[in-house]
C-alpha atoms as a PDB file:
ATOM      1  CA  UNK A   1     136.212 131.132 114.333  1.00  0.00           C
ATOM      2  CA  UNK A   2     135.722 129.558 110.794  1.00  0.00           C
ATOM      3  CA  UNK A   3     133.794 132.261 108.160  1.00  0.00           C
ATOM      4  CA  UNK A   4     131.467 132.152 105.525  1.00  0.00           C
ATOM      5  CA  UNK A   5     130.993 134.736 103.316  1.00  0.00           C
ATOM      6  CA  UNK A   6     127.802 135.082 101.354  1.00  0.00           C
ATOM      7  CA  UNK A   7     128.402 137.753  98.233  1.00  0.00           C
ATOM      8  CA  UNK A   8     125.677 139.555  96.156  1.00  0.00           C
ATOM      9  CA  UNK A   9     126.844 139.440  92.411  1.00  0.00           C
ATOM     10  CA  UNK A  10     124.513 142.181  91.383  1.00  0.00           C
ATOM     11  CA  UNK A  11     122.423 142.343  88.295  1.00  0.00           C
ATOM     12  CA  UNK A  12     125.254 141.025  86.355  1.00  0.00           C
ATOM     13  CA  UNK A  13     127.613 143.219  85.485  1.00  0.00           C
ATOM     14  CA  UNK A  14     131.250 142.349  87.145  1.00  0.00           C
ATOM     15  CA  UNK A  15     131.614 146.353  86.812  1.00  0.00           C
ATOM     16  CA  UNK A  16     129.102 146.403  89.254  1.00  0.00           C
ATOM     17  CA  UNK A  17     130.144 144.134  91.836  1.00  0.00           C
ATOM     18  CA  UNK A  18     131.862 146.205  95.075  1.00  0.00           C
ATOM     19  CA  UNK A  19     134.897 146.838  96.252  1.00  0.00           C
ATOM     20  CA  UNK A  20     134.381 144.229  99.466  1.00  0.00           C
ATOM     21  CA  UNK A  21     133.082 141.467  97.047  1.00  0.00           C
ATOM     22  CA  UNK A  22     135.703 141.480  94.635  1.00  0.00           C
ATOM     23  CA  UNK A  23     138.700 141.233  97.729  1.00  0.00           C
ATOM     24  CA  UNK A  24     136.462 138.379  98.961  1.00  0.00           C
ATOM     25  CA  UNK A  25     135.936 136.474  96.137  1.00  0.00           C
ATOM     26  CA  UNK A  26     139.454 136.877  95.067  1.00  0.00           C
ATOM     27  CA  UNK A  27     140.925 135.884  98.193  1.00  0.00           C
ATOM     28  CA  UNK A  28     138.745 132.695  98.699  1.00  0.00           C
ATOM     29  CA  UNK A  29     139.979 128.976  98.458  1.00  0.00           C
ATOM     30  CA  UNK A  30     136.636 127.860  97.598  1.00  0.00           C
ATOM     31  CA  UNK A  31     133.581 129.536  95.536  1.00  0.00           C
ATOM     32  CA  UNK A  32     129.992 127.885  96.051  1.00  0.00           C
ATOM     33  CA  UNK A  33     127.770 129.696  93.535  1.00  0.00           C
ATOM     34  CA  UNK A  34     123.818 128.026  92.999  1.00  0.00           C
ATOM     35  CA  UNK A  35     121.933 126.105  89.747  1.00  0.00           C
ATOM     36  CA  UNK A  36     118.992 124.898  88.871  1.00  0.00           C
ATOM     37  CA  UNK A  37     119.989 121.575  87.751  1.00  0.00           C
ATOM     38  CA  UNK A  38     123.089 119.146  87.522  1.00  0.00           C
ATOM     39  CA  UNK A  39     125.402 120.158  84.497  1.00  0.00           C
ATOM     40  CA  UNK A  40     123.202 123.840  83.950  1.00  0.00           C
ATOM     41  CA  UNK A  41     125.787 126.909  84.343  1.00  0.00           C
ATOM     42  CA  UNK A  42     125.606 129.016  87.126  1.00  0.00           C
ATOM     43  CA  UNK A  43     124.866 132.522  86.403  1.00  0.00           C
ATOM     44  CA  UNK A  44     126.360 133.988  89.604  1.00  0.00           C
ATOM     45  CA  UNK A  45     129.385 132.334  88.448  1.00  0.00           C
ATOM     46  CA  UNK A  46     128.963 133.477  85.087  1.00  0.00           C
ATOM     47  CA  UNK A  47     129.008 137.315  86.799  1.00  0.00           C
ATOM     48  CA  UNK A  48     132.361 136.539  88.675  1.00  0.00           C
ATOM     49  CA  UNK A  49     134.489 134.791  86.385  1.00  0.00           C
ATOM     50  CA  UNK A  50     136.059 138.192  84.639  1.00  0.00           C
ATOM     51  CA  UNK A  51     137.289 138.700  88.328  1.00  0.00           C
ATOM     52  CA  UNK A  52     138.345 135.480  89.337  1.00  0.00           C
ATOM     53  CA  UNK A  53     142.126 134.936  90.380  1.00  0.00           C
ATOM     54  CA  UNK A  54     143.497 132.334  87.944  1.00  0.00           C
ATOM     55  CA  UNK A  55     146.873 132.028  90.085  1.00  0.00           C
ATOM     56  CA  UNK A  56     145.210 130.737  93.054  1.00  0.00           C
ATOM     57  CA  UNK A  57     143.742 127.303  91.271  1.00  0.00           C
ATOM     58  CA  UNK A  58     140.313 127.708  93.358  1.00  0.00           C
ATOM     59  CA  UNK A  59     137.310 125.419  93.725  1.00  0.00           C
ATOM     60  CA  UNK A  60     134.546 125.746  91.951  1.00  0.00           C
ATOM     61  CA  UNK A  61     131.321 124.223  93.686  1.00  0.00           C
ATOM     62  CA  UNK A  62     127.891 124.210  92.212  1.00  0.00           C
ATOM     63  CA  UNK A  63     125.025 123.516  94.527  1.00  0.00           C
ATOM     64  CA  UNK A  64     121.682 122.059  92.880  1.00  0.00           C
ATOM     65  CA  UNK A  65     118.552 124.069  94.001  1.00  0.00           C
ATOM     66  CA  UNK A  66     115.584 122.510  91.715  1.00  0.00           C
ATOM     67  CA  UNK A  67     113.038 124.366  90.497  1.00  0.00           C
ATOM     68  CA  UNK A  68     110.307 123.446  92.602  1.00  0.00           C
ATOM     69  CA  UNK A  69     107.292 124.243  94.930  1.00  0.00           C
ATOM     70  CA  UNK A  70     107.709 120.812  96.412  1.00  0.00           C
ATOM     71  CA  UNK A  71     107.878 121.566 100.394  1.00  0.00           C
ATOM     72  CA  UNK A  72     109.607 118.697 101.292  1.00  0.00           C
ATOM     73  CA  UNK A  73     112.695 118.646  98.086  1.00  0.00           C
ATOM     74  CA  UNK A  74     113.323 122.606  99.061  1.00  0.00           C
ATOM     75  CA  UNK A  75     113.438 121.399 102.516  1.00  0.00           C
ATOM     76  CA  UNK A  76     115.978 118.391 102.016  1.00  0.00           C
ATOM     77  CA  UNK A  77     118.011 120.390  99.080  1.00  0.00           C
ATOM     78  CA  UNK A  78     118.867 123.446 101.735  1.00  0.00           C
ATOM     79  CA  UNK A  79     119.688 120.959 104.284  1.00  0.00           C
ATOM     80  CA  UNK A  80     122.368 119.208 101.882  1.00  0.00           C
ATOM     81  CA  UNK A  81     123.503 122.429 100.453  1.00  0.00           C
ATOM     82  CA  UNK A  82     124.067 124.030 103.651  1.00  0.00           C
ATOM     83  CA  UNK A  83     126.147 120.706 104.999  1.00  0.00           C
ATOM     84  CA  UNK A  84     128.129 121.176 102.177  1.00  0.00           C
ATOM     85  CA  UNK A  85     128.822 124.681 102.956  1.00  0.00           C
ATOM     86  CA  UNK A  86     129.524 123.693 106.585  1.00  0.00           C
ATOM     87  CA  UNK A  87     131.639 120.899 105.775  1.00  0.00           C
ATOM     88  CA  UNK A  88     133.734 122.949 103.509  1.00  0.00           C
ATOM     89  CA  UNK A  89     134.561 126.074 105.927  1.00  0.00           C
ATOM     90  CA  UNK A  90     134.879 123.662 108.906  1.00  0.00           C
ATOM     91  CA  UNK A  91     137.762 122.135 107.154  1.00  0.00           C
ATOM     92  CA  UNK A  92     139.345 125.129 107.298  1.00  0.00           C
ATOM     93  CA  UNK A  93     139.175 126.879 104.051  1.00  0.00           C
ATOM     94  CA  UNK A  94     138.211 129.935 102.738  1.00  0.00           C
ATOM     95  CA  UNK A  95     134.383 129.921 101.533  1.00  0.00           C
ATOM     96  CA  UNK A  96     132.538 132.403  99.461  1.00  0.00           C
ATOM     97  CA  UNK A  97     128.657 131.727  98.138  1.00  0.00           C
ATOM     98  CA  UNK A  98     127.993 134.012  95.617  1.00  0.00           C
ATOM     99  CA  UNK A  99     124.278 134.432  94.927  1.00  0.00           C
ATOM    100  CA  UNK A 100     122.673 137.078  92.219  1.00  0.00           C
ATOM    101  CA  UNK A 101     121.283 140.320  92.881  1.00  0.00           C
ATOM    102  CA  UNK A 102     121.677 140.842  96.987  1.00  0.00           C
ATOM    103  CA  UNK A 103     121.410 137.780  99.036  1.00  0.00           C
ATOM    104  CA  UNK A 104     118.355 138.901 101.366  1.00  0.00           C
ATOM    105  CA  UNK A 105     116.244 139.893  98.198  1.00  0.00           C
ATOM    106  CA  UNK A 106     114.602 136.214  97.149  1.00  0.00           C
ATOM    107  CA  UNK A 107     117.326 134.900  96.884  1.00  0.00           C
ATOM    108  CA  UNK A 108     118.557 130.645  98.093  1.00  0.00           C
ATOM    109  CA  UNK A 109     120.929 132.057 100.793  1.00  0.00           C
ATOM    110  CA  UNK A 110     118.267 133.261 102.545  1.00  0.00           C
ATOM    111  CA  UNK A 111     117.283 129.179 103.389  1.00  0.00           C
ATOM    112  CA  UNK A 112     120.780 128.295 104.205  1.00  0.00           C
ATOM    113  CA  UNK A 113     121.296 131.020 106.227  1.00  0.00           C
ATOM    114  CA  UNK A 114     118.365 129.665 108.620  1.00  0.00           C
ATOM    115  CA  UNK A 115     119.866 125.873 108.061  1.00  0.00           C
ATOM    116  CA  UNK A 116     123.207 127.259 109.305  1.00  0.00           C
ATOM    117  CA  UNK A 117     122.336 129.430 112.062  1.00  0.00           C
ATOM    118  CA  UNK A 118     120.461 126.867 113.492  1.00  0.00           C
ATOM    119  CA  UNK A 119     122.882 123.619 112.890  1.00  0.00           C
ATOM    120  CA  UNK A 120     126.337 124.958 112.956  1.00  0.00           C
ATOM    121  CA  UNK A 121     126.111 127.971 115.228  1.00  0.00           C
ATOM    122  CA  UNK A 122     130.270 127.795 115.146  1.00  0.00           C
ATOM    123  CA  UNK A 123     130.246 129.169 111.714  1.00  0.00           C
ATOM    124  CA  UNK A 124     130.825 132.880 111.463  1.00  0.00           C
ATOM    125  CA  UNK A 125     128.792 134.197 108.836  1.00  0.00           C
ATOM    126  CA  UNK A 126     129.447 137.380 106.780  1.00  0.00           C
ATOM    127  CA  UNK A 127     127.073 139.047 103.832  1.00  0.00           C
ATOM    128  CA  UNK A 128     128.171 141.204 101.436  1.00  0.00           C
ATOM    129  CA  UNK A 129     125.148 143.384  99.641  1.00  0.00           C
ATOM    130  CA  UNK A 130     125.125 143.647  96.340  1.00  0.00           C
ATOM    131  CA  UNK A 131     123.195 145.730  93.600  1.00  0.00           C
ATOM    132  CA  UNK A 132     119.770 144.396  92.870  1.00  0.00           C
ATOM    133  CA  UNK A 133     117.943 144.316  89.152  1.00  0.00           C
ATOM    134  CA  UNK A 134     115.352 146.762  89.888  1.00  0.00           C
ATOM    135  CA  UNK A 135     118.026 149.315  91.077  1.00  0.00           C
ATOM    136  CA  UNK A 136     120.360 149.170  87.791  1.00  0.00           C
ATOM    137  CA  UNK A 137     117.055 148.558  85.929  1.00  0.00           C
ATOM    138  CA  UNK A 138     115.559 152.282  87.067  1.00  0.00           C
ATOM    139  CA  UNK A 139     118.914 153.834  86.176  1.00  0.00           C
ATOM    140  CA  UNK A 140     118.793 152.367  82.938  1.00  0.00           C
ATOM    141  CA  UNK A 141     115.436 153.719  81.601  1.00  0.00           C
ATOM    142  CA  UNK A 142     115.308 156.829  84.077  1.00  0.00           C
ATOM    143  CA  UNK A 143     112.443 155.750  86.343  1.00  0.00           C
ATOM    144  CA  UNK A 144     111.980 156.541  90.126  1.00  0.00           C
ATOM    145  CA  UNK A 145     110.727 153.960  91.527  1.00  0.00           C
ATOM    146  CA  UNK A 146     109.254 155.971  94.654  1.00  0.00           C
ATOM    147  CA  UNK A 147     109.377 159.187  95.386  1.00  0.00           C
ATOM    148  CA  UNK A 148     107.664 161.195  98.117  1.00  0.00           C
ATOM    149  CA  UNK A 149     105.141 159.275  99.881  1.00  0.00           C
ATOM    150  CA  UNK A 150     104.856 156.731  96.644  1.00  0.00           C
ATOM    151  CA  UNK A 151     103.846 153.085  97.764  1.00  0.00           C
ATOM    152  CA  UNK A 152     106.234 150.748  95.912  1.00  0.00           C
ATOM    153  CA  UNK A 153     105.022 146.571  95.709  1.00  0.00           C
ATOM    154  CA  UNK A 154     107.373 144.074  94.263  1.00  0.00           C
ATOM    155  CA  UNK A 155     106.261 140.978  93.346  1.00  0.00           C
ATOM    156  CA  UNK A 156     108.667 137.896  92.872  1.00  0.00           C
ATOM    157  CA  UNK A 157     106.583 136.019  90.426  1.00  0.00           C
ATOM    158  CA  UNK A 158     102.565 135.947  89.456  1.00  0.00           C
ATOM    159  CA  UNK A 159     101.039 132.653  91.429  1.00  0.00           C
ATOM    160  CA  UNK A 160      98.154 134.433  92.322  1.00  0.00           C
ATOM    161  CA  UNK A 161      96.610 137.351  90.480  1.00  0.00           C
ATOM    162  CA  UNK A 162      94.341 138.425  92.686  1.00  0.00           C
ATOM    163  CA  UNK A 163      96.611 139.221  95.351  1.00  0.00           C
ATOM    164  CA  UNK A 164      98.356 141.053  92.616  1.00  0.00           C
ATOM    165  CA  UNK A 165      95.267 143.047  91.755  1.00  0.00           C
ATOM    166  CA  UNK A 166      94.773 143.751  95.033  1.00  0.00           C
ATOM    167  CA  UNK A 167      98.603 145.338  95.443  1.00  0.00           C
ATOM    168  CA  UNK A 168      98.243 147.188  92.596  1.00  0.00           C
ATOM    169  CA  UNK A 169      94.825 148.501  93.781  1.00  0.00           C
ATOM    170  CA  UNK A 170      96.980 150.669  96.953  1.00  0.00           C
ATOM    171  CA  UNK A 171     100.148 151.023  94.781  1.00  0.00           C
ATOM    172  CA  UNK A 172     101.750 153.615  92.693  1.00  0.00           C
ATOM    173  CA  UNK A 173     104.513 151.629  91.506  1.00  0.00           C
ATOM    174  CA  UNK A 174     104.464 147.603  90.521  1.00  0.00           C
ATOM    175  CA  UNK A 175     107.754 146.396  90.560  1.00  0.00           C
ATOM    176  CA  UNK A 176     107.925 142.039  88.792  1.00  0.00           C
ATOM    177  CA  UNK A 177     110.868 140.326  89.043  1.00  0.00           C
ATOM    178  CA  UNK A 178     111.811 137.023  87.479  1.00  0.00           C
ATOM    179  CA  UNK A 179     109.399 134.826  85.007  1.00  0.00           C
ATOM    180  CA  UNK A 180     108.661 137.135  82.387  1.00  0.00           C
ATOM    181  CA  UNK A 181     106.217 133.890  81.295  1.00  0.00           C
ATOM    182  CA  UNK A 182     103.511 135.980  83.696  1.00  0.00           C
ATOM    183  CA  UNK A 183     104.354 138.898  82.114  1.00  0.00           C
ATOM    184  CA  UNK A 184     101.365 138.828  79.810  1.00  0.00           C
ATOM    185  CA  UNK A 185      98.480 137.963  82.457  1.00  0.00           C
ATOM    186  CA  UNK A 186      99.061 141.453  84.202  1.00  0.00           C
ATOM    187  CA  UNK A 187      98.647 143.687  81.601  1.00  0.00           C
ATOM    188  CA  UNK A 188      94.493 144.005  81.597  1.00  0.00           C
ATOM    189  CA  UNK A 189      95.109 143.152  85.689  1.00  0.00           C
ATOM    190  CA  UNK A 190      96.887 146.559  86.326  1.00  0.00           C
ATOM    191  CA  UNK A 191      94.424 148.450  84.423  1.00  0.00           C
ATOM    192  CA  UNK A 192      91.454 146.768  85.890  1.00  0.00           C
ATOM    193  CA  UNK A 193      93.463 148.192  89.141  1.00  0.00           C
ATOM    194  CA  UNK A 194      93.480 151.675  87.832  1.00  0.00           C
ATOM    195  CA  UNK A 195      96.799 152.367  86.590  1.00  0.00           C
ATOM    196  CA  UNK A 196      96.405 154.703  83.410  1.00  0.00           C
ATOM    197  CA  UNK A 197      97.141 154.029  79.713  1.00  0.00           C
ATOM    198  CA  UNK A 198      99.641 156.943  80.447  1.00  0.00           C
ATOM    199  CA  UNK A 199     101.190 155.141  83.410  1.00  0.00           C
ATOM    200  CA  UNK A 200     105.098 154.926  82.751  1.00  0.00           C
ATOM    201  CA  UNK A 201     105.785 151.090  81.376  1.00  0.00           C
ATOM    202  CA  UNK A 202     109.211 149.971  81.267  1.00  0.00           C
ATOM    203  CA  UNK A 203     110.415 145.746  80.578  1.00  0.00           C
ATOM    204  CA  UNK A 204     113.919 144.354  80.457  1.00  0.00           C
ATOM    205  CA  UNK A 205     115.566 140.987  80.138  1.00  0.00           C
ATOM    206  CA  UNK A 206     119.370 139.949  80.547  1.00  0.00           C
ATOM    207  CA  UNK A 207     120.240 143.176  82.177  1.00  0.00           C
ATOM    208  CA  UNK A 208     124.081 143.588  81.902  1.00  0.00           C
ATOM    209  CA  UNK A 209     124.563 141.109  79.632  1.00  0.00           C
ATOM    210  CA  UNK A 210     125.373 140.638  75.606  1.00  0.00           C
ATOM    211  CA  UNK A 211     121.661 139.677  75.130  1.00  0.00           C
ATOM    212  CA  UNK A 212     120.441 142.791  77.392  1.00  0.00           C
ATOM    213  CA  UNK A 213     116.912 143.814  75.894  1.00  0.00           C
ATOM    214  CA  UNK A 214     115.390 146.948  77.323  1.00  0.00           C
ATOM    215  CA  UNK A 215     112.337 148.807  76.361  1.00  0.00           C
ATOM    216  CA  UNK A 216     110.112 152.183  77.752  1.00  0.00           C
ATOM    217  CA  UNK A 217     106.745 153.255  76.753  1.00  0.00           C
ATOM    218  CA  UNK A 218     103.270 153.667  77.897  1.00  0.00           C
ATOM    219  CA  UNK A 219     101.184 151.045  79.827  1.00  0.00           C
ATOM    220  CA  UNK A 220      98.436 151.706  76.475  1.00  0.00           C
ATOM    221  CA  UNK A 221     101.399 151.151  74.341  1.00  0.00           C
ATOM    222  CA  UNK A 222     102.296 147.933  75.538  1.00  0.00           C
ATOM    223  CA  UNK A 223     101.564 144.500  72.945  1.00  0.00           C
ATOM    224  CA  UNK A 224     102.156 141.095  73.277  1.00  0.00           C
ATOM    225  CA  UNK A 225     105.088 141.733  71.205  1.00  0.00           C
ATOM    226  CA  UNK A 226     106.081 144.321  73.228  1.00  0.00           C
ATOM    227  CA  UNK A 227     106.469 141.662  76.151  1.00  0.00           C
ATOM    228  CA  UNK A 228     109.329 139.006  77.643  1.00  0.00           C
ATOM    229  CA  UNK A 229     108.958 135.045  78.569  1.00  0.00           C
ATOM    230  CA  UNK A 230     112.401 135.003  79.596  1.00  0.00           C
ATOM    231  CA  UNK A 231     112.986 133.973  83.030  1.00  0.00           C
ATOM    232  CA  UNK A 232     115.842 136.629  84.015  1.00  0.00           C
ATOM    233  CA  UNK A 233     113.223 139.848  83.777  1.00  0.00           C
ATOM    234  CA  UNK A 234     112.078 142.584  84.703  1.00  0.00           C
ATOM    235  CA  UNK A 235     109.151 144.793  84.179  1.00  0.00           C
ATOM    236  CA  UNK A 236     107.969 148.216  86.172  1.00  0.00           C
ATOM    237  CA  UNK A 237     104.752 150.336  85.941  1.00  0.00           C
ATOM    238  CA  UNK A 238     104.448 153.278  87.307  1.00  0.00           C
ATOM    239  CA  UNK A 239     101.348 155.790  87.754  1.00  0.00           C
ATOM    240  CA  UNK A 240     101.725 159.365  86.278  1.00  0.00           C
END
């Protein structure tokens, strides 16, 4: 049966990709890795490259997902993206998608894993975890993120606030990933919510990476200066 392997790249950090993804991406004929836009580097790529094996001459694939809310591109770009998956293993190679962080954490394999299951049943797929941000991000600064009976929320991005207010409301730990740009708008939110000016407050961009930034204080501590636009972050706040 022909096999696709999905791969979870981790934070980014090739030191902390596993065992199992390093044997797959090494032994694969042809690496699929996503972008945002044509001619844009991929950053899952970017994680692998240290590990890539230059003797085997393998083909690098970039697959376009725009940035967009639009229902009906996100619905045509996973279509085409998963064909070209489909076409690739069908033909009988080797095919590895690498995606960053794990690949069931919002992430794009999630879409082409429905577009696949449902259109080319004949595919054997296989996932490989990998490490997610908030996980390297807590050992970095020395947070828990739960502990006990601790309610944890993570939010992907701010779209709506109020929703967010309301998490934060019945949480002891907010957990934002991606689009540090919303950073900023959450601040007054979580205190409105009733997390402390003592409440542990911790913000990172570019983890694992030359341009890593990485900073722990106090939720009453925290400036505008103190904050991140940059779309690769992280931030976590934490009642004491």
């Amino acid at each position: 049966m022909p096999e696709l392997i999905a791969v979870g790249c981790g934070p980014g950090d090739p030191d902390l990709l596993t065992v199992k993804a390093v044997k797959a991406i090494q032994n694969a004929d042809v690496i699929m890795c996503p972008t945002s836009k044509e001619g844009k580097p991929s950053f899952a790529l970017s994680v692998v490259s240290p590990i890539l094996d230059k003797t085997k001459n393998q083909e690098i694939t970039n697959l376009i997902f725009p940035m967009t809310k639009d229902k009906d591109i996100l619905e045509t770009t996973w279509e085409k993206n998963s064909r070209i998956l489909a076409e690739s293993v069908l033909s009988g190679k080797k095919v590895v998608y690498l995606t960053v962080g794990d690949p069931y954490l919002y992430s794009t394999w999630i879409y082409l894993h429905r577009e696949l299951e449902t259109k080319y049943p004949e595919i054997k797929i296989t996932v490989i975890p990998g490490i997610v941000s908030m996980f390297t991000f807590a050992s970095k600064v020395g947070i828990s993120l739960g502990e006990g009976a601790e309610k944890i929320s993570v939010i992907p991005s701010c779209y709506d606030l109020s929703k967010v207010k309301e998490l934060a409301k019945n949480s002891d730990t907010m957990v934002f990933l991606k689009d540090g740009k919303y950073f900023d708008q959450v601040i007054e939110l979580l205190k409105e919510a009733g997390f402390p000016d003592n409440s542990i407050f911790a913000i990172g961009q570019d983890l694992d990476t030359e341009n890593e930034i990485v900073r722990k204080l106090t939720l009453g501590q925290v400036t505008k200066d103190t904050l991140t636009t940059k779309y690769f972050s992280i931030m976590v706040v934490k009642r004491v």
